[in-house]
N, C-alpha and C. Protein backbone atom coordinates (compact mmCIF):
# COMPACT_ATOMS: atom_id res chain seq x y z
N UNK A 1 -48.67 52.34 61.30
CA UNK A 1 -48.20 51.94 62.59
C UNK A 1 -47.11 52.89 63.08
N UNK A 2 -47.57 54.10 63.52
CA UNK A 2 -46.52 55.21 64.06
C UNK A 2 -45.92 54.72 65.66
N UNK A 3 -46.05 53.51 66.14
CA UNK A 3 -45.94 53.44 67.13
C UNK A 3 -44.53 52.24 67.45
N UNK A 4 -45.12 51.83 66.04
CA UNK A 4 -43.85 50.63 65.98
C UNK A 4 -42.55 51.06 65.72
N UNK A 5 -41.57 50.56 66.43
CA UNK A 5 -39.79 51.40 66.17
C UNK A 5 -39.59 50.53 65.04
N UNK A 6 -38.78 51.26 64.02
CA UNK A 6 -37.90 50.76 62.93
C UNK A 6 -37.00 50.27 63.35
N UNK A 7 -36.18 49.59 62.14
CA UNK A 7 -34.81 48.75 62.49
C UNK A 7 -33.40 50.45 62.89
N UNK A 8 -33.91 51.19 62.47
CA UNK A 8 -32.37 52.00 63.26
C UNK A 8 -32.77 52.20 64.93
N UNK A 9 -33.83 52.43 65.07
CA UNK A 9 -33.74 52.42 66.56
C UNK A 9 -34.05 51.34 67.32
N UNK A 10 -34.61 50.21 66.54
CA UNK A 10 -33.97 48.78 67.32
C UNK A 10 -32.49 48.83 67.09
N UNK A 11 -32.10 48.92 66.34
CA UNK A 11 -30.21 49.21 66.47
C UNK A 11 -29.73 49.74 67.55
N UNK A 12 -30.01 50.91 67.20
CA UNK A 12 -29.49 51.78 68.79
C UNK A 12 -29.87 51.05 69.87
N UNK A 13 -30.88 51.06 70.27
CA UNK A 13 -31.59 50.26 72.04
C UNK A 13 -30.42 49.37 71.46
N UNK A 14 -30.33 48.15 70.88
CA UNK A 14 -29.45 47.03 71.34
C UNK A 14 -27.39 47.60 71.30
N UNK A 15 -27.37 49.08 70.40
CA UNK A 15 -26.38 49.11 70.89
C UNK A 15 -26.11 49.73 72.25
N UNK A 16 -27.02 50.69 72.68
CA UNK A 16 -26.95 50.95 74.24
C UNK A 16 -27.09 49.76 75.25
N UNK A 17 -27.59 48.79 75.12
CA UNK A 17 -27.67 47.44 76.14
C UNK A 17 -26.33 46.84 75.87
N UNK A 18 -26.38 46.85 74.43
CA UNK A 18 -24.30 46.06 74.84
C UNK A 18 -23.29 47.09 75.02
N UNK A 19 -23.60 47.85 75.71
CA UNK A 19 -22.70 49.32 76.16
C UNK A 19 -21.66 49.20 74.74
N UNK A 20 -21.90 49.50 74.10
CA UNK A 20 -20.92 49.63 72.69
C UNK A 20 -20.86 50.84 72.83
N UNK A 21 -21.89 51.80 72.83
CA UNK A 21 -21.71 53.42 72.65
C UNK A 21 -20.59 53.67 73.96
N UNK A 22 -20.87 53.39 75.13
CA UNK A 22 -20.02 53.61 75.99
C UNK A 22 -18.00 52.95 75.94
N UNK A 23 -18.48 51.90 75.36
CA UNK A 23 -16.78 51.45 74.83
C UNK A 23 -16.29 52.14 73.72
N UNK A 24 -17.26 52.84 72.60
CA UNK A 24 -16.65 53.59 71.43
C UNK A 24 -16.20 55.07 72.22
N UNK A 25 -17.12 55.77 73.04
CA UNK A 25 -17.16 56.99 73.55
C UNK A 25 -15.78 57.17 74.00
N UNK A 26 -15.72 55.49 75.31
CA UNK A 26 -14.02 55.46 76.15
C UNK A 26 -13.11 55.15 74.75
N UNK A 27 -12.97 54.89 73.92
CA UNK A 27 -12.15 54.62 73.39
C UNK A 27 -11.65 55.69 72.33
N UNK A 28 -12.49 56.90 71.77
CA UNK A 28 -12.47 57.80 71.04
C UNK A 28 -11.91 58.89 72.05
N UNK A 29 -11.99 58.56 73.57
CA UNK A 29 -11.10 59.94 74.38
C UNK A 29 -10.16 59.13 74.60
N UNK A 30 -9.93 57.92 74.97
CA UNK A 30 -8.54 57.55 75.06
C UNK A 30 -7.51 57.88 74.00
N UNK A 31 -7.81 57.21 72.67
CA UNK A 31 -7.46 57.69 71.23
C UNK A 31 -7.07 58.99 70.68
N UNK A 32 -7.83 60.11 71.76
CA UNK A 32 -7.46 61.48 71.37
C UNK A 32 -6.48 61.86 72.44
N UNK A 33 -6.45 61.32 73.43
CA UNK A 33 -5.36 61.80 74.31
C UNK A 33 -4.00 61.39 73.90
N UNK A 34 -3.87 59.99 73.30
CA UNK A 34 -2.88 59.12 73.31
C UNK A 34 -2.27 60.02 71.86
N UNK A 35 -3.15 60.54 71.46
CA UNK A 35 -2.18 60.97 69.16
C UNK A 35 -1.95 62.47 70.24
N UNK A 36 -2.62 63.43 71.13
CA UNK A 36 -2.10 64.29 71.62
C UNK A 36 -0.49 63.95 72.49
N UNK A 37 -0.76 63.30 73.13
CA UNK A 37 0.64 62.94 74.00
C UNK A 37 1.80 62.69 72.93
N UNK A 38 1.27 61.56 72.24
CA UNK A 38 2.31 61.04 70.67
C UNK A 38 2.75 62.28 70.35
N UNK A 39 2.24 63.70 69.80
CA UNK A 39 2.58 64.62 68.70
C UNK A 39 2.96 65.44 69.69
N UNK A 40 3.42 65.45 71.48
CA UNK A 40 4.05 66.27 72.13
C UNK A 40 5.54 65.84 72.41
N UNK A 41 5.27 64.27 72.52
CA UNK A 41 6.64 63.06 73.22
C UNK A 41 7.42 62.80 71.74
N UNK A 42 7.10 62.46 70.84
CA UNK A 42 7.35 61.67 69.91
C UNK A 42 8.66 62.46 69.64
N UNK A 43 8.23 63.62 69.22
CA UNK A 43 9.80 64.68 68.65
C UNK A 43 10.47 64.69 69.67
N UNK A 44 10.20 64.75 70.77
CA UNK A 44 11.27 65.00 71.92
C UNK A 44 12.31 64.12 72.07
N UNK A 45 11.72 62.84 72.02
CA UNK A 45 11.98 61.83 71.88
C UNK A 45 12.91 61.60 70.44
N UNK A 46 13.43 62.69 69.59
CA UNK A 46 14.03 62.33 68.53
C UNK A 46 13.57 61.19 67.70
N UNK A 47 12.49 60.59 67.61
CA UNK A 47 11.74 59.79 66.49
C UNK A 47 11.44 60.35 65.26
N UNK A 48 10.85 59.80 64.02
CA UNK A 48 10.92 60.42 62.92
C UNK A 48 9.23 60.74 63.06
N UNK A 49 9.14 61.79 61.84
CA UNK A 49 7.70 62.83 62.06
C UNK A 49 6.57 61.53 61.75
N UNK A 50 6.67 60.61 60.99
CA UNK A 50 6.20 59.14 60.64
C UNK A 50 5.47 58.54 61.47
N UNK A 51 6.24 58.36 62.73
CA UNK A 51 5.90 57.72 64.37
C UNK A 51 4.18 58.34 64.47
N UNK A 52 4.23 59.68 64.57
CA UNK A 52 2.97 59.98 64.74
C UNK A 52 1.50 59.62 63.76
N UNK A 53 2.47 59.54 62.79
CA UNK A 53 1.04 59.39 61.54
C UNK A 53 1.00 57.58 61.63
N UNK A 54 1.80 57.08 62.01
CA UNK A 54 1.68 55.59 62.23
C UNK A 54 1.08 55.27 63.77
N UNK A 55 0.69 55.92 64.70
CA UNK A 55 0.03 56.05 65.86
C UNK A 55 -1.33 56.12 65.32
N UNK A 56 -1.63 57.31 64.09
CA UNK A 56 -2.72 57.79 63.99
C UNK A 56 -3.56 56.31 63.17
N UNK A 57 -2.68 56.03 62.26
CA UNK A 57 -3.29 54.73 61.45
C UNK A 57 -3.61 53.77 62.57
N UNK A 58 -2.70 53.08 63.42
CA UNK A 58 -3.19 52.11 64.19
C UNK A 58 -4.57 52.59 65.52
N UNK A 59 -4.54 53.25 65.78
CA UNK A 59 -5.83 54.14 66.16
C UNK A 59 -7.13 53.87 65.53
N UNK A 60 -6.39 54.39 64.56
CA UNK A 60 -7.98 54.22 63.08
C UNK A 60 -7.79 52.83 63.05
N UNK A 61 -7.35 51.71 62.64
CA UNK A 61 -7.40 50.68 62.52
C UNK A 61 -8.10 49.90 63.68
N UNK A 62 -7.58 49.87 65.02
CA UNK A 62 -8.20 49.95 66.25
C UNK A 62 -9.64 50.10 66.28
N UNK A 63 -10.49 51.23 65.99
CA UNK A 63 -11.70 51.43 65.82
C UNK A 63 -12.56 50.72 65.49
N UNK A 64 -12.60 50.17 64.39
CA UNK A 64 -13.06 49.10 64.05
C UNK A 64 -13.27 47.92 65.30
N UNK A 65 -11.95 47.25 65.21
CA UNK A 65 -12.18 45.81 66.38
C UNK A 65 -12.62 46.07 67.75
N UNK A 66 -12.13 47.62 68.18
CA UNK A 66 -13.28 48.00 69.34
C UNK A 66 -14.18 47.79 69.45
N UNK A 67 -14.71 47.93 68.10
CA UNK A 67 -16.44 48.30 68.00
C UNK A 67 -16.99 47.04 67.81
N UNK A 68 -15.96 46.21 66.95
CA UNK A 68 -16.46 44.63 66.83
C UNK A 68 -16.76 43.72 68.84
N UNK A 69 -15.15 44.04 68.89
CA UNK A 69 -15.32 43.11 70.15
C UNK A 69 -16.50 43.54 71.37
N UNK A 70 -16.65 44.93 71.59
CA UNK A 70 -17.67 45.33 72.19
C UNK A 70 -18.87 45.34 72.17
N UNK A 71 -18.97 44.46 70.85
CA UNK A 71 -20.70 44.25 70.36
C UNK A 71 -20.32 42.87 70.60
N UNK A 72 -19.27 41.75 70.68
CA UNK A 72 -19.43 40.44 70.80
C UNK A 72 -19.47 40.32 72.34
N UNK A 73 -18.49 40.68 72.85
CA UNK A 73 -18.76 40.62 74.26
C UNK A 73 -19.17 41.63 75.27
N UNK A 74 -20.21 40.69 76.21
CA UNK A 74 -20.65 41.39 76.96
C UNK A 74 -20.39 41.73 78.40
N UNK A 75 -19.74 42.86 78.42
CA UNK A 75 -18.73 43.06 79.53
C UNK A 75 -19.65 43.81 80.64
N UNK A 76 -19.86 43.15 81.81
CA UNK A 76 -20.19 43.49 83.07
C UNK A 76 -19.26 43.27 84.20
N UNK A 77 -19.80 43.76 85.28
CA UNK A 77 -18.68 43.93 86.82
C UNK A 77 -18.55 42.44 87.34
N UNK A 78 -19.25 40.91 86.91
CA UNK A 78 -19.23 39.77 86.95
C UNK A 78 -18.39 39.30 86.25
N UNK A 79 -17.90 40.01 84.95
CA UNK A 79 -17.01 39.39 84.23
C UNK A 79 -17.70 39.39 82.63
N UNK A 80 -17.09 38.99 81.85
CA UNK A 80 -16.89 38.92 80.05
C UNK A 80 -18.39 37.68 80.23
């Protein structure tokens, strides 16, 4: 049955319908702008070199529940 889709690309189709790829995508350039800005402001700002690598963890930590909540809810221009 070459015609029938497997379970990874039934995966995908249902993660493109719950726009997950599109909330990981926004959230992986937000994430890179925000540790760029951090590792320009942070020293200026006289904070310790720490601040940044503790930006970077909660980021990474972040990732995850992005990816969770964006597969639970389904966010359209009507609302959650």
């Amino acid at each position: 049955m070459p015609n029938s889709p497997n379970r990874l690309s039934l995966f995908w189709q249902e993660l493109k319908r719950r726009k997950v790829i599109k909330v990981i995508a926004t959230y992986a350039a937000t994430a890179f702008i925000v540790i760029e800005a951090s590792d320009i402001i942070f020293p200026r700002l006289g904070l310790p070199d720490w601040t940044v690598t503790l930006m970077i963890i909660l980021l990474i930590v972040g990732f995850p529940l992005a990816f969770f909540l964006s597969w639970v809810f389904d966010i359209t221009p009507q609302g959650v």
